[in-house]
Protein backbone atom coordinates (compact mmCIF):
# COMPACT_ATOMS: atom_id res chain seq x y z
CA UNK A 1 -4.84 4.71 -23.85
CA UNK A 2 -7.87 6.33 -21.95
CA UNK A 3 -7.49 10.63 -21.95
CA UNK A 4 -9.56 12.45 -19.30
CA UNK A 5 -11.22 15.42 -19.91
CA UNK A 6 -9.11 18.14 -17.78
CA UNK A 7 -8.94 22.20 -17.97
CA UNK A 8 -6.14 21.51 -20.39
CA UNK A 9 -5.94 18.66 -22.49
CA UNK A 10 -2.47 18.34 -22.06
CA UNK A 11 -2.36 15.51 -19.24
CA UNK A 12 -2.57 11.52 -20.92
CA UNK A 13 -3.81 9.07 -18.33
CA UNK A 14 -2.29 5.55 -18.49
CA UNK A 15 -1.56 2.34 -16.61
CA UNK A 16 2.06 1.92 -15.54
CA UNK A 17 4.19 -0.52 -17.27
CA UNK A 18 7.75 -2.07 -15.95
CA UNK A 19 9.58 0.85 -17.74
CA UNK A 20 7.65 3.35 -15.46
CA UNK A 21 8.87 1.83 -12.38
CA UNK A 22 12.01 4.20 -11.90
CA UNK A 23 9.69 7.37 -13.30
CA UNK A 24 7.16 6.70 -10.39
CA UNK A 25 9.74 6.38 -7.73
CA UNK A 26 11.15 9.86 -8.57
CA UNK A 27 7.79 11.31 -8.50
CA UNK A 28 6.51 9.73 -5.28
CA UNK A 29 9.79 10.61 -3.28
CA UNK A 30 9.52 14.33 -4.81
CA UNK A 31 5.72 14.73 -3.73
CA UNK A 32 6.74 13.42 -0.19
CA UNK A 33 10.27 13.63 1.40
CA UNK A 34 13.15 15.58 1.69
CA UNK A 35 13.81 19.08 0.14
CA UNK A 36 12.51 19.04 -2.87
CA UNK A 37 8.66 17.84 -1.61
CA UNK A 38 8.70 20.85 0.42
CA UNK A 39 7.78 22.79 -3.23
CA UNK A 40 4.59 21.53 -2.83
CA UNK A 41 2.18 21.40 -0.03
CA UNK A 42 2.33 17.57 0.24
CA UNK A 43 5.25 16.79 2.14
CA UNK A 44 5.72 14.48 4.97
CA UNK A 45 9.38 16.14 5.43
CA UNK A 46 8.88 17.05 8.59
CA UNK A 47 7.42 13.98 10.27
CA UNK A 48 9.37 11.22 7.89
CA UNK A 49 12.80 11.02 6.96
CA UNK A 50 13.89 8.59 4.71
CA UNK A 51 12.28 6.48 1.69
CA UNK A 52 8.38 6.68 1.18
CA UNK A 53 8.53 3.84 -1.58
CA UNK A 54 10.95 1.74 -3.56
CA UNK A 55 11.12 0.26 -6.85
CA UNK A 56 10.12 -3.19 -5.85
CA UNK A 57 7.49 -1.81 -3.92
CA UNK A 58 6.15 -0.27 -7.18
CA UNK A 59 6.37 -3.12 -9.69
CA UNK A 60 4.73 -4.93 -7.08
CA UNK A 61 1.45 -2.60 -7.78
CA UNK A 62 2.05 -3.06 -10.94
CA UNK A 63 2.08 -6.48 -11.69
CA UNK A 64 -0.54 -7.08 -8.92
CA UNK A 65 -3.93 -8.51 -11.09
CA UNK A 66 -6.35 -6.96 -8.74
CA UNK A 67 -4.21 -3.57 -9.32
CA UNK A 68 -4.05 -0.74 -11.20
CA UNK A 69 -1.12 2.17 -10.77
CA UNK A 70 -2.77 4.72 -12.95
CA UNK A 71 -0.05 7.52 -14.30
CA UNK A 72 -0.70 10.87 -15.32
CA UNK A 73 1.44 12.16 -18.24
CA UNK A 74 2.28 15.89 -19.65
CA UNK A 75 4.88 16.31 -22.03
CA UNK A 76 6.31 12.60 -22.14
CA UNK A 77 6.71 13.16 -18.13
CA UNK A 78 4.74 11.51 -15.54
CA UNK A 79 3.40 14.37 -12.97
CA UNK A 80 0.87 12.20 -11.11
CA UNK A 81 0.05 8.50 -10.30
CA UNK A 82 -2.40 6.52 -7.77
CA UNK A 83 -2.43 2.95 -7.08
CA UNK A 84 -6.12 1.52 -6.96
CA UNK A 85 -6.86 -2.02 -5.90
CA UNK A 86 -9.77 -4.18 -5.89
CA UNK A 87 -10.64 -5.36 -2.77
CA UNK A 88 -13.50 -7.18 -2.74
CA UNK A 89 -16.38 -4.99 -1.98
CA UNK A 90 -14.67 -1.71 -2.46
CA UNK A 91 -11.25 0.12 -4.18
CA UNK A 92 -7.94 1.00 -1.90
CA UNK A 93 -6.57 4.53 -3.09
CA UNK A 94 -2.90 5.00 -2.54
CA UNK A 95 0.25 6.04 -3.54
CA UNK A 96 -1.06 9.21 -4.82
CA UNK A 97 1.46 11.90 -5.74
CA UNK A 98 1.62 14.84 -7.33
CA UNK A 99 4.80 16.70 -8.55
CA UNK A 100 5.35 19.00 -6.38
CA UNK A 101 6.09 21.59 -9.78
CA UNK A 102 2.11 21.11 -10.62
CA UNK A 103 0.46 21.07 -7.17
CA UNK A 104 -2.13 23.69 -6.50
CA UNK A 105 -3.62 23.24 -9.96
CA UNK A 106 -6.25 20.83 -9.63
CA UNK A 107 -4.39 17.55 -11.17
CA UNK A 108 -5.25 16.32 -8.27
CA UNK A 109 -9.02 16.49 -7.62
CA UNK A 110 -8.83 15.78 -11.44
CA UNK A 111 -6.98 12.51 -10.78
CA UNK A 112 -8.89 11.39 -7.82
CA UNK A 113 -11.98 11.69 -9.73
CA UNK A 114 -10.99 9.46 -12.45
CA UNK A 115 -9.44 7.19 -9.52
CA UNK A 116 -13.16 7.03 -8.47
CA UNK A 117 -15.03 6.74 -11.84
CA UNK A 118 -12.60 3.91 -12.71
CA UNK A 119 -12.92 2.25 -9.77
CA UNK A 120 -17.22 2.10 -10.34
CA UNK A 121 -17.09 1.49 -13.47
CA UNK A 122 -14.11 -1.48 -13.69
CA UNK A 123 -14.92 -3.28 -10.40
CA UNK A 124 -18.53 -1.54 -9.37
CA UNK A 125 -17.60 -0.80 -6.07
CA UNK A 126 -19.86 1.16 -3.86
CA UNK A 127 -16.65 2.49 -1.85
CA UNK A 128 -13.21 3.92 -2.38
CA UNK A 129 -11.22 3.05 0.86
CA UNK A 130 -7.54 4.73 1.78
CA UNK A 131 -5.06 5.58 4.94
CA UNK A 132 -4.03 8.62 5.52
CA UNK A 133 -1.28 9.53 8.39
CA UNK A 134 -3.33 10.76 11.24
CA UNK A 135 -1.15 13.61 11.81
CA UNK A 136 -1.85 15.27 8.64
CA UNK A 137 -4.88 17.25 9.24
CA UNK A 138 -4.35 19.57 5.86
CA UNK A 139 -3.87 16.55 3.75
CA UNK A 140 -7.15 15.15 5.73
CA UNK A 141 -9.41 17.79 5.37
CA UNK A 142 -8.33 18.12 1.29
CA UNK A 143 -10.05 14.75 1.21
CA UNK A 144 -13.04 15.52 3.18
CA UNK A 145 -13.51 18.48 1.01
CA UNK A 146 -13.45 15.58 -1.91
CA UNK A 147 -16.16 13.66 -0.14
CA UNK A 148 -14.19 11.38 2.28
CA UNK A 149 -14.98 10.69 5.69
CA UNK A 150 -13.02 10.25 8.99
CA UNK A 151 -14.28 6.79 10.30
CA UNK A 152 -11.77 6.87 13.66
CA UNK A 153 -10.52 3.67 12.97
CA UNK A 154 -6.74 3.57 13.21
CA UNK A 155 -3.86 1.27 12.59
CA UNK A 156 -0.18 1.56 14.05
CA UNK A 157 2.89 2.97 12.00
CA UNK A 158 4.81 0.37 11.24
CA UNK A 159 7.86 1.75 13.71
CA UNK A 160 11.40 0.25 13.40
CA UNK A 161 9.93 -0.47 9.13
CA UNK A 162 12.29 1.72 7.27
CA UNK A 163 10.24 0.49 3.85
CA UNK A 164 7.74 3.24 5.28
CA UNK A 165 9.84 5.45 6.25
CA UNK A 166 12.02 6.74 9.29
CA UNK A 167 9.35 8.86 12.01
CA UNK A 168 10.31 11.85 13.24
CA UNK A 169 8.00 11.68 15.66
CA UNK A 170 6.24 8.98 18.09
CA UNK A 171 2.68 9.57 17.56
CA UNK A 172 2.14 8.51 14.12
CA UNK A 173 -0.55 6.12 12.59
CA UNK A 174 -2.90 5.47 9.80
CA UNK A 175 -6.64 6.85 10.02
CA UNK A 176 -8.92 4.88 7.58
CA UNK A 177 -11.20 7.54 5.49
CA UNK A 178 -14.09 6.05 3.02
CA UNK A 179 -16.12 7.87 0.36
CA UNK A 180 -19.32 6.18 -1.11
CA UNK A 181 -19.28 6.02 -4.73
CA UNK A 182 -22.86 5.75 -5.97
């Protein structure tokens, strides 16, 4: 089990297992849609209805080889997880949530770091690669403020794809943003 240093010791860092699967959902759902995402600053409430992820989706990540869904842990309770893949000549961030109840308290920068450090150090990447809903210029400029750049290239929502969600809206896609890692 690998602990990261963070302002309080408190938080456990930890691959996911099988038994995590219906843990993760929870927390991904509550970081993103409906109501109770709308605790944090997070949410995609207003632009997607519907399910953001699904167990099979998850034990996919997890039983992926080139694939790591790295939890975050306080109290026996998982508050945070990102999936990071190996992909050739640099690392895929996603599924990153936070619980909405912890937002605002630097888990995250915290967990994105050790995304990053984990991602040099296990696969020695030069860059960590993610998509980020175009639309979502406060979630976009949190990760330029982490060191990611906009690169303009953009791929279409996957419309009519419930798996991703249900749009709200009919001017949603994915903007690829990259951060060296040397």
């Amino acid at each position: 089990m690998d602990t990261a240093a963070t302002e309080s010791t408190e938080f456990t860092f930890r691959d996911a297992t099988d038994a995590d699967v219906d843990a993760l959902v929870a927390l991904v759902e509550s970081a993103y849609r409906g109501d109770s995402s709308r605790a944090g600053w997070t949410t995609e409430a207003d632009i997607l209805e519907g399910r953001r992820t699904d167990p099979e989706g998850v034990l996919a990540v997890i039983k992926n080889p080139d694939s790591r869904l790295l939890t975050v842990e306080r109290g026996g309770r998982i508050v945070a997880c990102c999936q990071l893949e190996h992909r050739g000549d640099h690392a895929y961030f996603g599924m990153f949530a936070v619980s909405p109840t912890v937002q605002g308290g630097g888990l995250g920068k915290t967990v994105m770091a050790q995304a990053e450090r984990q991602a040099r150090e296990n696969w020695q990447v030069a860059e960590m690669h993610m998509t980020v809903i175009s639309v979502r210029d406060d979630l976009i400029a949190w990760y330029e403020r982490r060191g990611y750049r906009r690169t303009g290239r953009m791929t279409p929502f996957p419309y009519g794809d419930e798996r991703f969600g249900i749009p709200q809206r009919d001017d949603l896609q994915f903007e690829l943003l990259v951060k060296e890692l040397s």
